[in-house]
PDB file of N, CA and C in Angstrom:
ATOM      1  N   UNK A   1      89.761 102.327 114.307  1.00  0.00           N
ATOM      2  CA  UNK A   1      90.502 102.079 113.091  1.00  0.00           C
ATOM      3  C   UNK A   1      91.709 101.237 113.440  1.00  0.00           C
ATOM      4  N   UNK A   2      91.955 100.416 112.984  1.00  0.00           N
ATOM      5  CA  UNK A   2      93.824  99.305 112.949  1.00  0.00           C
ATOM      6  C   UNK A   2      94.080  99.106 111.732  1.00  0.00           C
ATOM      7  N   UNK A   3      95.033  99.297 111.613  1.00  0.00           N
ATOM      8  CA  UNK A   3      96.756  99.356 110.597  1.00  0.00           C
ATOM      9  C   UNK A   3      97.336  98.338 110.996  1.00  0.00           C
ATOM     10  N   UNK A   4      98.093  97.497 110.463  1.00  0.00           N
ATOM     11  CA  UNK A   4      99.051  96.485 110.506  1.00  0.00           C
ATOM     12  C   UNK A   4     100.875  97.455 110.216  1.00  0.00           C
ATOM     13  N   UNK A   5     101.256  97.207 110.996  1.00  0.00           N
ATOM     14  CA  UNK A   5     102.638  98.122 110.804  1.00  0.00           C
ATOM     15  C   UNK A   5     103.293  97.590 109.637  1.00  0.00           C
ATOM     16  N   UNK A   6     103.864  96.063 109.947  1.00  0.00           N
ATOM     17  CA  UNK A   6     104.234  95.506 108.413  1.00  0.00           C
ATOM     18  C   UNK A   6     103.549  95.474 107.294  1.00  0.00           C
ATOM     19  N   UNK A   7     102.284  96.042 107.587  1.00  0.00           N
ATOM     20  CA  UNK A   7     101.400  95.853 105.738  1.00  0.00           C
ATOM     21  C   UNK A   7     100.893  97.206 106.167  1.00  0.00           C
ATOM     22  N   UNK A   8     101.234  98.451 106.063  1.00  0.00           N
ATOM     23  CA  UNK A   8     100.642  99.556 106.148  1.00  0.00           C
ATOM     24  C   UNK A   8      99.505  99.881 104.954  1.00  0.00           C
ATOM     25  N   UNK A   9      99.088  98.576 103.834  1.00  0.00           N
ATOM     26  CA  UNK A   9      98.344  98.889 103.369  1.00  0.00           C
ATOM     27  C   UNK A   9      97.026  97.596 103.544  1.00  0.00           C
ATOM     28  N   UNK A  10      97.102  97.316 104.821  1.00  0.00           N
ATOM     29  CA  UNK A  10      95.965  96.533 105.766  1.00  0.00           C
ATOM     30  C   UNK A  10      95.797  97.713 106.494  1.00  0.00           C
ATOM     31  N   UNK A  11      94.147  98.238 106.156  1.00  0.00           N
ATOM     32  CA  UNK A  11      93.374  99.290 106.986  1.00  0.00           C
ATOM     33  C   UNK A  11      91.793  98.978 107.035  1.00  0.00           C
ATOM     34  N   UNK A  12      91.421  98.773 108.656  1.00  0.00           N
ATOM     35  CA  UNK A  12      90.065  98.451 109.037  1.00  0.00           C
ATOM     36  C   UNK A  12      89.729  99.407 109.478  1.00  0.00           C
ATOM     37  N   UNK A  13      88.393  99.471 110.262  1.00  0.00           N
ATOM     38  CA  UNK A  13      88.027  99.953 111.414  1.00  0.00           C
ATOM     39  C   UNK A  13      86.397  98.625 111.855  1.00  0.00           C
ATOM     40  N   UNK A  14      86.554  98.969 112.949  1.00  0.00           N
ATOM     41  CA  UNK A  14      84.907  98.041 113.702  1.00  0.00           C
ATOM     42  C   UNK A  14      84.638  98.844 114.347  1.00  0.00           C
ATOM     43  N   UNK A  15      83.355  98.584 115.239  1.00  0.00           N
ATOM     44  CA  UNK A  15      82.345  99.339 116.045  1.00  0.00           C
ATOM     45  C   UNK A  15      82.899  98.981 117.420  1.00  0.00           C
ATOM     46  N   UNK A  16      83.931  97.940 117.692  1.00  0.00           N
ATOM     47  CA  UNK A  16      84.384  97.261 118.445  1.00  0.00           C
ATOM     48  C   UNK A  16      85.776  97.209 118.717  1.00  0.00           C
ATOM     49  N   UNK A  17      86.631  96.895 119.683  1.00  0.00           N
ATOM     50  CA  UNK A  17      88.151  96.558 119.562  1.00  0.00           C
ATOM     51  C   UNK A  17      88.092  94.889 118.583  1.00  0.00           C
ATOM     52  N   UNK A  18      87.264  94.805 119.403  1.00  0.00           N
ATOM     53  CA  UNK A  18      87.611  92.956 118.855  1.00  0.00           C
ATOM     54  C   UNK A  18      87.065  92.813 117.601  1.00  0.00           C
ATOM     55  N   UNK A  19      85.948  93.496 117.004  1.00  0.00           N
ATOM     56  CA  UNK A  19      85.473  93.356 115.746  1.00  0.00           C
ATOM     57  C   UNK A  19      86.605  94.241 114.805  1.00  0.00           C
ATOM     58  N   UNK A  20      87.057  94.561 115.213  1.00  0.00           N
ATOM     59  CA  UNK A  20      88.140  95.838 114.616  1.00  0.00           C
ATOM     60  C   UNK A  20      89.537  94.226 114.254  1.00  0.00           C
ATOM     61  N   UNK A  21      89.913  94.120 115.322  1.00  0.00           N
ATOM     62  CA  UNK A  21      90.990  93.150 115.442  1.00  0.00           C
ATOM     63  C   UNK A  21      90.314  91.845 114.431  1.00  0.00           C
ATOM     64  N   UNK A  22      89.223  91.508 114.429  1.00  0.00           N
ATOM     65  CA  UNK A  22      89.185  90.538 113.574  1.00  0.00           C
ATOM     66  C   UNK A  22      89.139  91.420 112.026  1.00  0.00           C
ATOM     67  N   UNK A  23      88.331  91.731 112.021  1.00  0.00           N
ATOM     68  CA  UNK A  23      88.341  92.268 110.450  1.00  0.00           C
ATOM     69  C   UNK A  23      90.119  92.409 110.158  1.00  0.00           C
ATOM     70  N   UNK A  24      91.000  93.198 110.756  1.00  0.00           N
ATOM     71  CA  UNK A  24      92.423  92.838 110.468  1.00  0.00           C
ATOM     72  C   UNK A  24      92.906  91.339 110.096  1.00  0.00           C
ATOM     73  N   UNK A  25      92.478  90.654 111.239  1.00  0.00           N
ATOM     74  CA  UNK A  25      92.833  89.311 110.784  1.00  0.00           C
ATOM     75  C   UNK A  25      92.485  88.681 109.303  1.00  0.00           C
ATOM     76  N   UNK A  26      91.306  88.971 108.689  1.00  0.00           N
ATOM     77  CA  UNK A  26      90.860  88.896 107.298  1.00  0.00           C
ATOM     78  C   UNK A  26      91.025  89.634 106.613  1.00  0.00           C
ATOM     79  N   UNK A  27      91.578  91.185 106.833  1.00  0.00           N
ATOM     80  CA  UNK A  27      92.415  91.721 105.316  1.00  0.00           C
ATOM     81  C   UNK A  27      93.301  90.918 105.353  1.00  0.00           C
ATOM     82  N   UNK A  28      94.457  90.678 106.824  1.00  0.00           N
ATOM     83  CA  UNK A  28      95.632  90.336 106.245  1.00  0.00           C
ATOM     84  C   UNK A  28      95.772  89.409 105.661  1.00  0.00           C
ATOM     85  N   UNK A  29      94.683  88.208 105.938  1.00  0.00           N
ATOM     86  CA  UNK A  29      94.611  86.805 105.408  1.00  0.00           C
ATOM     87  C   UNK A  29      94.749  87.238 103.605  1.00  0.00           C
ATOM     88  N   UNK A  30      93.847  87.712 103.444  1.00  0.00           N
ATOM     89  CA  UNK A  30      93.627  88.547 101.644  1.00  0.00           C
ATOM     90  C   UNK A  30      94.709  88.794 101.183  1.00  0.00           C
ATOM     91  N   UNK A  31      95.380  89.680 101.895  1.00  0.00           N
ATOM     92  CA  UNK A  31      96.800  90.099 101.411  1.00  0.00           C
ATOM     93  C   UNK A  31      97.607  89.301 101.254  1.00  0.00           C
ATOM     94  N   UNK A  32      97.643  88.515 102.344  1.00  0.00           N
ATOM     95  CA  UNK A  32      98.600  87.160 102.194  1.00  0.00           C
ATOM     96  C   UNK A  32      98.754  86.347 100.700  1.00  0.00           C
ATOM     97  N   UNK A  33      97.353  85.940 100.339  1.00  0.00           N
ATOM     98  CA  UNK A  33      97.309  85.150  99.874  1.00  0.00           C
ATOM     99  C   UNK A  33      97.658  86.165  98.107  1.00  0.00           C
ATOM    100  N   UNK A  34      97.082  87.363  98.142  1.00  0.00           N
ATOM    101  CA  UNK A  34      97.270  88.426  97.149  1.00  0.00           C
ATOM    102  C   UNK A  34      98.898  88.582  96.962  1.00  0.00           C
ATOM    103  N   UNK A  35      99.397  88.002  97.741  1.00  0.00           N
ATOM    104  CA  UNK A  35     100.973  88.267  97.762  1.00  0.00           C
ATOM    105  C   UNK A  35     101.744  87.191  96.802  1.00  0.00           C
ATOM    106  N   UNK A  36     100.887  86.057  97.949  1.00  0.00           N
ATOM    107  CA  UNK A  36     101.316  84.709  96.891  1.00  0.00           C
ATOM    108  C   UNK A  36     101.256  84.513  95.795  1.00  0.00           C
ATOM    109  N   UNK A  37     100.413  85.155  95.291  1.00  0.00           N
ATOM    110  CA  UNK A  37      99.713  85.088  94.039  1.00  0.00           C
ATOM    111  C   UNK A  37     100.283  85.680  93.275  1.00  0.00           C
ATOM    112  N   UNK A  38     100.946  86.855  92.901  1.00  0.00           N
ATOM    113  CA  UNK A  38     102.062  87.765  92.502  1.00  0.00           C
ATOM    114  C   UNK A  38     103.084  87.447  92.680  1.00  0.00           C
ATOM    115  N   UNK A  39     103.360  86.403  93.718  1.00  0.00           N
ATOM    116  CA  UNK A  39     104.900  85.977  94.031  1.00  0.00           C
ATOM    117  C   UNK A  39     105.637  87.363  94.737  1.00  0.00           C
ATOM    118  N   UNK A  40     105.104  87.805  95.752  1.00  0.00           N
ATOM    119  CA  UNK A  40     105.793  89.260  96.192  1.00  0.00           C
ATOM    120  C   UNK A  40     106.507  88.337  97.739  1.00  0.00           C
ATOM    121  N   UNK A  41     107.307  89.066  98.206  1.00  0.00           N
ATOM    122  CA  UNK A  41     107.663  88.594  99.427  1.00  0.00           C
ATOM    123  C   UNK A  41     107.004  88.987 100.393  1.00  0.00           C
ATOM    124  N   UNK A  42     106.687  87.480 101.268  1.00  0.00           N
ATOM    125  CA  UNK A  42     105.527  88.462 102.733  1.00  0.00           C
ATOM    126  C   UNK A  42     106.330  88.788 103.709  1.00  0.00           C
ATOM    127  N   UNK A  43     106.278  90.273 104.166  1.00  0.00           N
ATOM    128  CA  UNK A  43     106.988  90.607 105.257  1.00  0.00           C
ATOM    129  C   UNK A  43     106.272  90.090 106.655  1.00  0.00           C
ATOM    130  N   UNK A  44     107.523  89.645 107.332  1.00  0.00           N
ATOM    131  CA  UNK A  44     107.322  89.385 109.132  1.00  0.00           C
ATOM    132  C   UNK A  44     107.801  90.355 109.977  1.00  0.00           C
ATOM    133  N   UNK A  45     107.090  89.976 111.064  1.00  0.00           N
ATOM    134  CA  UNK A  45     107.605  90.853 111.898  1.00  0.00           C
ATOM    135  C   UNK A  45     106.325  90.532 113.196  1.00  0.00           C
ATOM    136  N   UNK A  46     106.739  91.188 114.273  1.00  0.00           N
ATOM    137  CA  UNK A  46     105.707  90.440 115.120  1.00  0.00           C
ATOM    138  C   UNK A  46     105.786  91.901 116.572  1.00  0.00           C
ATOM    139  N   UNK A  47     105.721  93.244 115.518  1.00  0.00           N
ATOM    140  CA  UNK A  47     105.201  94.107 116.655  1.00  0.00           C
ATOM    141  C   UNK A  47     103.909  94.505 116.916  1.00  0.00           C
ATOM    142  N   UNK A  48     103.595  94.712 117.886  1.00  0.00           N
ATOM    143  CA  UNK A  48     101.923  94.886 118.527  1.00  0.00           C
ATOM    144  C   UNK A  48     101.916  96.471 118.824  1.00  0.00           C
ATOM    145  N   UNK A  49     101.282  97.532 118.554  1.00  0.00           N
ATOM    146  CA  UNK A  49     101.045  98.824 119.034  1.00  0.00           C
ATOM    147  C   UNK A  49      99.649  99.143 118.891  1.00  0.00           C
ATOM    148  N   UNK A  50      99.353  99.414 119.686  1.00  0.00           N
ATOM    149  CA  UNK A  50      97.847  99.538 119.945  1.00  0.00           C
ATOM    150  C   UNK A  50      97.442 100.820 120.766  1.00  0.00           C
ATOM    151  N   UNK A  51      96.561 101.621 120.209  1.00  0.00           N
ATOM    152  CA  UNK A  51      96.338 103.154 120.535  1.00  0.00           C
ATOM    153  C   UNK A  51      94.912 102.627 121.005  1.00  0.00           C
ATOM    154  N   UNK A  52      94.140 103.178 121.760  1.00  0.00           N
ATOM    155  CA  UNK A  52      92.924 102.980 122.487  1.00  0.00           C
ATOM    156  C   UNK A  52      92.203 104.647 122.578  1.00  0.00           C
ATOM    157  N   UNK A  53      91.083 105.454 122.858  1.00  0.00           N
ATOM    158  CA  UNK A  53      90.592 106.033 123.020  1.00  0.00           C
ATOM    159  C   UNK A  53      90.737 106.133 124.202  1.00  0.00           C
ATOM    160  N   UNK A  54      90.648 107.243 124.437  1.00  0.00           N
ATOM    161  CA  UNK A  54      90.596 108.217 126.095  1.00  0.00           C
ATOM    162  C   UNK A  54      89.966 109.387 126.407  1.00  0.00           C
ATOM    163  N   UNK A  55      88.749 109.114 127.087  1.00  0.00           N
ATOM    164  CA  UNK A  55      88.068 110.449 127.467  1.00  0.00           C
ATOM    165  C   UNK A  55      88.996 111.557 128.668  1.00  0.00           C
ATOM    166  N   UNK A  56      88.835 112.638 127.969  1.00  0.00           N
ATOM    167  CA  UNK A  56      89.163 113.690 128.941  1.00  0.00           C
ATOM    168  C   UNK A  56      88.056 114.911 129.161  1.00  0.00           C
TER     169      UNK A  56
END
């Protein structure tokens, strides 16, 4: 599953990290443009947090 911290309402998941990470890349694109479109302000910001799975 990935969340975007600045758009906590960009939520994926993939079968994959990288299929996971792209599908993010195309909500947020959506949102983006869903923003523009409303005239809302797009928030920036440029933090990375990334949780991974771990067998124990």
């Amino acid at each position: 599953m990935g969340q975007l911290v600045e758009w906590p309402e960009v939520v994926t998941e993939g079968k994959t990290l990288e299929e996971c990470r792209e599908l993010l890349k195309d909500a947020l694109y959506e949102m983006v443009m869903a923003y523009r479109q409303q005239g809302k302000e797009i928030p920036v910001g440029g933090a990375l947090l990334e949780q991974v799975p771990v067998e124990v």
